[in-house]
Protein backbone atom coordinates (compact mmCIF):
# COMPACT_ATOMS: atom_id res chain seq x y z
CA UNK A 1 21.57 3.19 -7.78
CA UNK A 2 21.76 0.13 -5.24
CA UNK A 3 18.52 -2.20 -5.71
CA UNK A 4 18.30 -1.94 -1.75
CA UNK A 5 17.82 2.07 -1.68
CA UNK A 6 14.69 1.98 -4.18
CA UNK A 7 12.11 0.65 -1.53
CA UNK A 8 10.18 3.17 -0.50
CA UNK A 9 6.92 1.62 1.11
CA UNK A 10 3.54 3.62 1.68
CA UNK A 11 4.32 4.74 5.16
CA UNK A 12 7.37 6.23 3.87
CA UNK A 13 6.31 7.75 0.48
CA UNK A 14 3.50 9.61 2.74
CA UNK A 15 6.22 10.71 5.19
CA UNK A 16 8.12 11.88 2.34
CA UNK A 17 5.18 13.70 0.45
CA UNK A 18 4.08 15.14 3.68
CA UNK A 19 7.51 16.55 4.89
CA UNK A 20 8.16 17.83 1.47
CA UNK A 21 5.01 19.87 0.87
CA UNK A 22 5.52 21.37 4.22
CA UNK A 23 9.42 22.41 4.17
CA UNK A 24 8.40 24.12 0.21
CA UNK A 25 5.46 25.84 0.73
CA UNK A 26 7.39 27.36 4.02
CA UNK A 27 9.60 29.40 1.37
CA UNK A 28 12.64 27.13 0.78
CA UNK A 29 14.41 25.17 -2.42
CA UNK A 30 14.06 21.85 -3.00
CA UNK A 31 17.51 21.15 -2.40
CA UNK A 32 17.48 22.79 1.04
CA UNK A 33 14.50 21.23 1.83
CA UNK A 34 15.69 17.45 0.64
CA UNK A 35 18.95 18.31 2.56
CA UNK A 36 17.00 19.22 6.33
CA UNK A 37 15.14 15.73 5.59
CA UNK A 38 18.30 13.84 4.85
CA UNK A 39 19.76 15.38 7.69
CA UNK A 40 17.00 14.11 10.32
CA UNK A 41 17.04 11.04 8.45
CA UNK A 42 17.83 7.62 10.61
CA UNK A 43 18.34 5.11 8.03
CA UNK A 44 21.63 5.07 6.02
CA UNK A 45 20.14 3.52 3.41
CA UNK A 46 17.39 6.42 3.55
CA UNK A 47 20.21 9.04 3.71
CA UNK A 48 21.73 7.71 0.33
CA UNK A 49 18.71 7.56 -1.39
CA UNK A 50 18.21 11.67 -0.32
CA UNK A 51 21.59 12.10 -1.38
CA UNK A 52 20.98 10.82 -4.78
CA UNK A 53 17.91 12.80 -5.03
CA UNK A 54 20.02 16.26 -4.14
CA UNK A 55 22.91 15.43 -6.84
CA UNK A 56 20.69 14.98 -9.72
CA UNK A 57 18.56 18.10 -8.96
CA UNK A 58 21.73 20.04 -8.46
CA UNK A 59 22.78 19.54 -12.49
CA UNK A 60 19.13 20.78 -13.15
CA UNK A 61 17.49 17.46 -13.06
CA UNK A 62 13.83 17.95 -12.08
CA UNK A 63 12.44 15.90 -8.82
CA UNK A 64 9.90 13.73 -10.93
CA UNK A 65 12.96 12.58 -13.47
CA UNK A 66 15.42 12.32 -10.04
CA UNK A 67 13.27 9.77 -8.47
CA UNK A 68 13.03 8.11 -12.28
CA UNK A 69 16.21 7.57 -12.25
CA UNK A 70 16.90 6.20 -9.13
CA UNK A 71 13.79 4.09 -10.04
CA UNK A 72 12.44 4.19 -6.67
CA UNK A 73 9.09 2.02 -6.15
CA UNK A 74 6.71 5.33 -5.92
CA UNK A 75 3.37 5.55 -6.50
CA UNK A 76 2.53 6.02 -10.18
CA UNK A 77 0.33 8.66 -8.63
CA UNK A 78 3.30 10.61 -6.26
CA UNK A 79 5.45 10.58 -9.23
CA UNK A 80 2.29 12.13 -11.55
CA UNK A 81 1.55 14.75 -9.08
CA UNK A 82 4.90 16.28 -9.17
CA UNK A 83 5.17 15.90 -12.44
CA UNK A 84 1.90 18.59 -12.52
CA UNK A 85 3.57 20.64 -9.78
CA UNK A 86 7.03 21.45 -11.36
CA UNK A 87 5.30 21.88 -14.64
CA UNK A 88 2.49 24.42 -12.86
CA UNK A 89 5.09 25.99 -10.54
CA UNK A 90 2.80 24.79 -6.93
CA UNK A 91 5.11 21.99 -6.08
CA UNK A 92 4.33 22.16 -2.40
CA UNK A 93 0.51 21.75 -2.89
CA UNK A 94 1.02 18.93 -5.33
CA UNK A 95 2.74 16.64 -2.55
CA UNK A 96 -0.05 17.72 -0.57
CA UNK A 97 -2.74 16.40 -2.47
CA UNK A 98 -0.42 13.50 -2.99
CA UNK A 99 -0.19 13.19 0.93
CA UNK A 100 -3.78 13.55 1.73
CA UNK A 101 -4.45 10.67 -1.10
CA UNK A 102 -1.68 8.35 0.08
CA UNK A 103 -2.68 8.85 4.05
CA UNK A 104 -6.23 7.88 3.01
CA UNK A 105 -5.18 5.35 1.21
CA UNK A 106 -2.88 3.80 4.20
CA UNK A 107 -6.25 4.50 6.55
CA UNK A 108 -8.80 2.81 4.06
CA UNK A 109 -6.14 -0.77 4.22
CA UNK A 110 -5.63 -0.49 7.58
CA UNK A 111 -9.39 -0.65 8.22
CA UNK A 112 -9.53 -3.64 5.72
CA UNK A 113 -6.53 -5.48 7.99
CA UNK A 114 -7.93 -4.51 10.98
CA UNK A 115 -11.44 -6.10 10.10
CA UNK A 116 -9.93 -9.04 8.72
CA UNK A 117 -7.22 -9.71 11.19
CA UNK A 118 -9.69 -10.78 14.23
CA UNK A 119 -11.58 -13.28 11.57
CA UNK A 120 -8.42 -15.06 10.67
CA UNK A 121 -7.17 -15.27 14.00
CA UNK A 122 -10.74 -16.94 15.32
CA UNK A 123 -10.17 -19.09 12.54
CA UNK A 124 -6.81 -20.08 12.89
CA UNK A 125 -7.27 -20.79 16.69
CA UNK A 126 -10.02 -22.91 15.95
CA UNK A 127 -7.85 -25.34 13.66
CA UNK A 128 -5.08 -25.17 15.95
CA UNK A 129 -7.26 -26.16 18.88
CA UNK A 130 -8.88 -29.16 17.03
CA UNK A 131 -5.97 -30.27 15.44
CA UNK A 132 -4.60 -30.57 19.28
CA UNK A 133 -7.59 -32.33 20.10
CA UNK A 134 -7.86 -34.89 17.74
CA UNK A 135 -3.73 -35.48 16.92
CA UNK A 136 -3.33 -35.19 21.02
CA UNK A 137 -6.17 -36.00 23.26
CA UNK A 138 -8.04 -38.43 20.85
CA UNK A 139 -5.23 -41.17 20.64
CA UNK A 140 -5.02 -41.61 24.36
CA UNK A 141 -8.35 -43.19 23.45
CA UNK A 142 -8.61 -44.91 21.01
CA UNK A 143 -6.50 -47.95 21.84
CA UNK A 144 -9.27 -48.34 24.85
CA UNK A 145 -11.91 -47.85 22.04
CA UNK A 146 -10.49 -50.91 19.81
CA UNK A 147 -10.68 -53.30 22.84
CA UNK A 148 -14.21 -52.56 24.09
CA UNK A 149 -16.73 -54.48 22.06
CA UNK A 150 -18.99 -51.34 21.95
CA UNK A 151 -20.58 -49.14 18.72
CA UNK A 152 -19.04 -45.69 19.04
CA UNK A 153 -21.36 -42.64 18.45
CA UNK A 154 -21.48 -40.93 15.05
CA UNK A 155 -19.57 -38.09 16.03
CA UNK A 156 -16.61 -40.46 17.25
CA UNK A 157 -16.12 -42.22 14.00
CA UNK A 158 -16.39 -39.54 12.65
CA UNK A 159 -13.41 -37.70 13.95
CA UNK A 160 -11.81 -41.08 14.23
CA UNK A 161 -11.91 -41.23 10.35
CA UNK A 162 -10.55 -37.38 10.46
CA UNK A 163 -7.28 -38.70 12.83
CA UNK A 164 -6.58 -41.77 10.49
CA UNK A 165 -6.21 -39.02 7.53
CA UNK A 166 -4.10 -36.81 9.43
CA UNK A 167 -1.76 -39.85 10.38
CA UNK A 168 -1.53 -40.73 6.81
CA UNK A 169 -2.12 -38.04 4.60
CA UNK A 170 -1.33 -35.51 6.84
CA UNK A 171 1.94 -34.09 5.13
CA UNK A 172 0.89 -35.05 1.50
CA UNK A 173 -2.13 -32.47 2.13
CA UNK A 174 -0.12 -29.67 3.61
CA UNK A 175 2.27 -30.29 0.52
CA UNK A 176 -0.77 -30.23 -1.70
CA UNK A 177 -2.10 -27.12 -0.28
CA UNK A 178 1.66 -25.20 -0.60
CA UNK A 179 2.00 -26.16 -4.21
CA UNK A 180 -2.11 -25.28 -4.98
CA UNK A 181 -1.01 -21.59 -4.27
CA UNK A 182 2.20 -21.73 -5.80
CA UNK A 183 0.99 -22.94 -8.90
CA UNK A 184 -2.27 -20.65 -8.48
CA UNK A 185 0.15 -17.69 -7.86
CA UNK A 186 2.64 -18.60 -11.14
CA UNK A 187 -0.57 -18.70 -13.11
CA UNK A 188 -1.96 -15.55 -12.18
CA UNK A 189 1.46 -14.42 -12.70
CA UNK A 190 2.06 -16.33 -16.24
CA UNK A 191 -1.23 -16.95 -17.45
CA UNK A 192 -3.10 -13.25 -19.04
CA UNK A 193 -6.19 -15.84 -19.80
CA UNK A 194 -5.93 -17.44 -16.40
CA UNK A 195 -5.42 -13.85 -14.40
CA UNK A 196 -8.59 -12.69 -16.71
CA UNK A 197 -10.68 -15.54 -15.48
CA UNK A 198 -9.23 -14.65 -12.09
CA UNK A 199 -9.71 -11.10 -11.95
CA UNK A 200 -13.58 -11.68 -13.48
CA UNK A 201 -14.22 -13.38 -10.41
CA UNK A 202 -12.91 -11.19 -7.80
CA UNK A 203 -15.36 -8.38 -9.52
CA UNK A 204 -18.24 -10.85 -9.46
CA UNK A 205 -18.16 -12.27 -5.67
CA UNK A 206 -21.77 -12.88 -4.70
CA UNK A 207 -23.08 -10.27 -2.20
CA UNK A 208 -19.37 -8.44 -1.88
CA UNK A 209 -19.24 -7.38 -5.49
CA UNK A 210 -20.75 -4.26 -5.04
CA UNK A 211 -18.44 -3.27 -2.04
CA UNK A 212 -15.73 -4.56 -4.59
CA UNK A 213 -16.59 -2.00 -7.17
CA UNK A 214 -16.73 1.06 -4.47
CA UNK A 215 -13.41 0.35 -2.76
CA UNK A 216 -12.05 0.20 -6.38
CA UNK A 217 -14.06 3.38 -7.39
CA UNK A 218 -13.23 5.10 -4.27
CA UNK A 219 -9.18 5.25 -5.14
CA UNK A 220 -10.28 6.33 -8.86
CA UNK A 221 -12.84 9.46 -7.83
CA UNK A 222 -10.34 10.61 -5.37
CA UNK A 223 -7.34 10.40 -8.04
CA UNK A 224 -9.61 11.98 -10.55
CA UNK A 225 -10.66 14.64 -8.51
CA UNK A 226 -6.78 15.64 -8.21
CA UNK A 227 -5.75 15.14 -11.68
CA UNK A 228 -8.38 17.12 -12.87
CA UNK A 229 -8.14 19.85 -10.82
CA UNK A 230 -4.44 19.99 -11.69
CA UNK A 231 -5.64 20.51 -14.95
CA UNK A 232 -5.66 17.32 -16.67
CA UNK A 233 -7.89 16.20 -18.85
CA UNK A 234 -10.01 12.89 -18.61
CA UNK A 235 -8.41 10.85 -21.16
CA UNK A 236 -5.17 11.53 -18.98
CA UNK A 237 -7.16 10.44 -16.05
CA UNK A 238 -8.40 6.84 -17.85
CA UNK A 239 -4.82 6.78 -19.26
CA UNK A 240 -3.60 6.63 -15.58
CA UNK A 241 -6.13 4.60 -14.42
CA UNK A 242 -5.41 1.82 -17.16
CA UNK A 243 -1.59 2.00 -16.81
CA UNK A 244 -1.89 1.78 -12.37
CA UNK A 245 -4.93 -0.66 -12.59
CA UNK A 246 -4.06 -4.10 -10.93
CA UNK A 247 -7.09 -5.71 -12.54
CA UNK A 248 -6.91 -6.62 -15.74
CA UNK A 249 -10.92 -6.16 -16.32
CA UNK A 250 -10.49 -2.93 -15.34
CA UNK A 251 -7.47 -1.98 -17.55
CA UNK A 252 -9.42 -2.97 -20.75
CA UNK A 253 -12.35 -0.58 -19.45
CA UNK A 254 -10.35 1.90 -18.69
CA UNK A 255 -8.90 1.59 -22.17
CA UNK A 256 -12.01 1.53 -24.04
CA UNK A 257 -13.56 4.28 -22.48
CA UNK A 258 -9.87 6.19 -22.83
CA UNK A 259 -10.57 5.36 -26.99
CA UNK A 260 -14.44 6.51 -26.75
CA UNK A 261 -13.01 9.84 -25.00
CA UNK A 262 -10.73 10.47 -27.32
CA UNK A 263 -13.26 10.16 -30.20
CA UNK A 264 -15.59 12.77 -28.48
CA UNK A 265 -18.16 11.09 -26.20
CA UNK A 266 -18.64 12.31 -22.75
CA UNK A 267 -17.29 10.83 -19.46
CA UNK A 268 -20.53 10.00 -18.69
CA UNK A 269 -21.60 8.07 -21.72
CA UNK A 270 -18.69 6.02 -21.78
CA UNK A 271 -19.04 5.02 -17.97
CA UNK A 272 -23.27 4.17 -18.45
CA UNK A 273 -21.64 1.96 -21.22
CA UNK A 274 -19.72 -0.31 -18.61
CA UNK A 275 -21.91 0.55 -16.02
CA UNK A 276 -21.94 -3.10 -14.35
CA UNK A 277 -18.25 -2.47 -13.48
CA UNK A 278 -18.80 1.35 -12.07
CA UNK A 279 -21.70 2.22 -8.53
CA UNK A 280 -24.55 3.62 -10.29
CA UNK A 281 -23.68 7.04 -8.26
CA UNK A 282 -20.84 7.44 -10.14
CA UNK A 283 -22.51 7.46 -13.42
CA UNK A 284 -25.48 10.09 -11.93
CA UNK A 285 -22.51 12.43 -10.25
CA UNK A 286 -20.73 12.50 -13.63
CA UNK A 287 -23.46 13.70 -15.77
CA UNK A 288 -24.12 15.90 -13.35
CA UNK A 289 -20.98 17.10 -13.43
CA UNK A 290 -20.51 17.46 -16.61
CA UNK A 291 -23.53 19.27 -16.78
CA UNK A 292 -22.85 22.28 -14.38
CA UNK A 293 -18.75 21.98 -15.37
CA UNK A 294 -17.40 20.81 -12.17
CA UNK A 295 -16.53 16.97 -12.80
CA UNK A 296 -13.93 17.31 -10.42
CA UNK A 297 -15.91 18.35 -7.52
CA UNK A 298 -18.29 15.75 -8.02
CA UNK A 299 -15.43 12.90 -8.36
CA UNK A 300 -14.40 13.89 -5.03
CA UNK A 301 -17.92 13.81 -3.74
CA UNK A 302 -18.25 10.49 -4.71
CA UNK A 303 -15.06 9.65 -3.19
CA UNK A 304 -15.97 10.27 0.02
CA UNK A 305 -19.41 8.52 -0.13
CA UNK A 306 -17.49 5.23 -1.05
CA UNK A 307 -15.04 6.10 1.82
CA UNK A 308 -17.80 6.32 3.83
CA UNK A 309 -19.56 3.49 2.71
CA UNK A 310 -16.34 1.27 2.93
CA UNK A 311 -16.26 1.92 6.57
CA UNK A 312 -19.59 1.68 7.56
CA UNK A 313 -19.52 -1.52 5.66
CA UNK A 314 -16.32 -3.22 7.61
CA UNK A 315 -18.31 -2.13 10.75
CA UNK A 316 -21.18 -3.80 9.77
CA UNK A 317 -19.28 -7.13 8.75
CA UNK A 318 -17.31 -6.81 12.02
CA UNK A 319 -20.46 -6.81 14.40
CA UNK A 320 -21.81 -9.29 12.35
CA UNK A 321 -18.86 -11.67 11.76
CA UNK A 322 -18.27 -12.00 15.60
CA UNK A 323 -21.03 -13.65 16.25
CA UNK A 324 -21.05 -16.08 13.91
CA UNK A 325 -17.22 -16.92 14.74
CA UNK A 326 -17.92 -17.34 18.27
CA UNK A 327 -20.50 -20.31 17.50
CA UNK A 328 -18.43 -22.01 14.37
CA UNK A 329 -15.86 -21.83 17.23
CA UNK A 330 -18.25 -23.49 19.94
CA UNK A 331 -19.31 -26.12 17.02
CA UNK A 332 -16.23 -27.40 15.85
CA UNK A 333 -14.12 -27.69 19.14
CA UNK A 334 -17.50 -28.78 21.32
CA UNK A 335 -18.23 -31.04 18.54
CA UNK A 336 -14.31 -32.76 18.80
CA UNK A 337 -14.97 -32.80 22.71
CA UNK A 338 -18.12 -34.39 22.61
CA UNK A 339 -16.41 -37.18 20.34
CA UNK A 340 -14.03 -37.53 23.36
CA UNK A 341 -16.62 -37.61 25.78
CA UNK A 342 -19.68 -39.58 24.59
CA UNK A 343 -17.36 -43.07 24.14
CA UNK A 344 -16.03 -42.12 27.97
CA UNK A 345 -19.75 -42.03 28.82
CA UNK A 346 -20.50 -45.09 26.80
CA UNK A 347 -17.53 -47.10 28.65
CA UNK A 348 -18.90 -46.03 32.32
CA UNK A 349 -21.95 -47.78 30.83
CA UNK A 350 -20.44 -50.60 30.06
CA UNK A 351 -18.47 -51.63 32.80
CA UNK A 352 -21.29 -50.88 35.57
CA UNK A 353 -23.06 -53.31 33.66
C-alpha cells in the first residue's frame, strides 16, 4: 500500500476505534460496518486506506492482520486489543476499551500542551521584545554615547556588550544552536549509550521526577488494567510494555521483571525490586491486588490516581508559573529599558551643566 495512506494520527485512530466499536456492537459485520465509515469518509486518501481494509477481510483476512499489512502507524496497543477481540469473539468492546484509552490519552497531552504552550509563548515574547530593544532602539544611541565623555551605568555596558555580540556573533550562535540539536537529536537517534545517558536523565529531573514516573505509570496501569482483563497474563503485559516503551531505562525494567515473572515471582516482588523507577502506590496496590485476586482492578485504580494527580499537578504549575513569568518578563525588558534610559538621564545631566 501507498506510504501516504499508512498515517493514521491519534485523533484519527480514536475516531476510528470509536466509530468501529459502535457500528459492531449495534449488530452488523465488519465489512458493513468498514464500508458505512468509508462511505462518510472525506479524505480520498482515508477512503483507500478503508478500501484496503474491506478487500483483505473479504478473503478471510482478520482486521488485526488487515491493518498489518497495510502497515498503518497504529498504536501497538489498538492493534493488541483487536487482536484479543477477534480471538475472544467481543470485537466491539475491545475498540472500546481501546477508545476510552486512546481519548484519555489525547486528553492527558493536550493538558501537557496546553500548560506548556502559555510558558513558551511568555518566553518567546520576552526574547523577541529584547532582541527589538537592544538590535533596534539601542543603536540610535549609542553613537551619542561614544561622543559624550561620560561613564555609562552598569546596566548600559552591560547590554552594550550584549549588542556588540549580536552584531558579530549573532548568526554563528543561531548556527551553533541549530546544529547543537541536530547533532543532540542524531545521537539520541544513533547513540544506544548516549540515548541511555539521555533517557537516565529525563527519569531523574530534580523535583519533576516523581511527576515523571506517574505520567509514565499512568499509561502502563491503564493498559494493564485492559490487557488483563482481556485475559492476558502479566508477562504479556511487561512484554508489551518493553516492546511500546520509548525509554530505554524502562525497556530493560520491563524486561527484567518480564524474566523474574516468568521464573515465578510475583508482580509485586519484581516491581519493589525497581521500585525507584515505579510511585510507591503502585507497588502497595499490586500486592494488594494480588492478594484479594483482582490486579486488574487495582491497576486501573491506580490509573486514575496518577490521572488525577497529573492534572492537579499542571494546575498547580500553571498558577504558579504565571507569576513568576510575569516578573522574569518585567526584569528582563525593564532591565533593557532602563539601559536606554539611565544614559538619556545621564546626558540631560550633562548638558544643563
Amino acid at each position: 500500500m501507498n506510504k501516504r495512506y499508512r498515517k493514521f494520527n491519534l485523533t484519527q485512530q480514536i475516531y476510528f476505534s470509536q466509530r468501529l466499536s459502535l457500528l459492531l456492537q449495534s449488530g452488523i459485520s465488519i465489512v458493513e460496518a468498514l464500508t458505512m465509515m468509508m462511505n462518510v469518509e472525506a479524505s480520498v486518501q482515508y477512503k483507500r486506506a478503508y478500501k484496503f481494509l474491506i478487500e483483505n477481510i473479504q478473503q478471510g483476512v482478520s482486521l488485526s492482520k488487515a491493518i498489518k499489512n497495510a502497515k498503518f502507524s497504529f498504536n501497538n496497543l489498538l492493534v493488541t486489543l483487536i487482536q484479543n477481540g477477534e480471538s475472544s469473539g467481543h470485537l466491539g468492546e475491545a475498540l472500546h476499551q481501546a477508545y476510552t484509552h486512546l481519548e484519555k490519552k489525547g486528553e492527558m497531552k493536550k493538558k501537557l500542551i496546553s500548560s506548556l504552550l502559555y510558558p513558551c509563548f511568555i518566553i518567546v515574547a520576552t526574547i523577541a521584545m529584547t532582541l527589538f530593544l537592544i538590535l533596534y532602539i539601542f543603536p540610535k544611541i549609542v553613537p551619542l554615547l561614544s561622543s559624550l565623555d561620560i561613564e555609562l551605568p552598569l546596566i548600559t555596558r552591560i547590554v552594550q556588550a550584549i549588542y556588540h555580540f549580536c552584531i558579530s556573533y549573532g548568526l554563528w550562535t543561531v548556527v551553533g544552536v541549530f546544529l547543537g540539536v541536530f547533532v543532540f537529536r542524531l545521537l539520541v537517534i544513533r547513540s544506544i549509550k548516549f540515548k541511555r545517558v539521555w533517557h537516565s536523565s529525563i527519569v531523574s529531573v530534580p523535583f519533576a521526577h516523581d511527576y515523571i514516573k506517574v505520567y509514565l505509570m499512568a499509561s502502563f496501569c491503564s493498559i494493564g488494567e485492559m490487557l488483563l482483563s482481556s485475559g492476558k497474563g502479566v508477562p504479556d503485559l511487561l512484554l508489551f510494555s518493553e516492546s511500546s516503551a520509548r525509554n530505554v531505562i524502562y525497556k530493560k525494567v520491563f524486561l527484567n521483571m518480564r524474566e523474574m515473572t516468568i521464573q515465578g515471582v510475583s508482580f509485586s516482588i519484581s516491581l519493589k525490586k525497581n521500585e525507584k523507577y515505579f510511585p510507591k502506590l503502585l507497588v502497595d496496590m499490586s500486592i494488594l491486588g494480588e492478594r484479594t485476586g483482582n490486579l486488574a482492578l487495582m491497576l486501573g485504580h491506580c490509573s486514575r490516581i496518577f490521572e488525577q494527580d497529573i492534572d492537579n499537578a499542571l494546575k498547580r504549575f500553571s498558577s504558579l508559573i504565571e507569576p513568576c513569568l510575569m516578573v522574569f518578563m518585567g526584569l528582563i525588558v525593564g532591565s533593557v529599558a532602563l539601559s536606554i534610559i539611565l544614559p538619556v538621564y545621564e546626558i540631560t545631566n550633562h548638558l544643563s551643566k
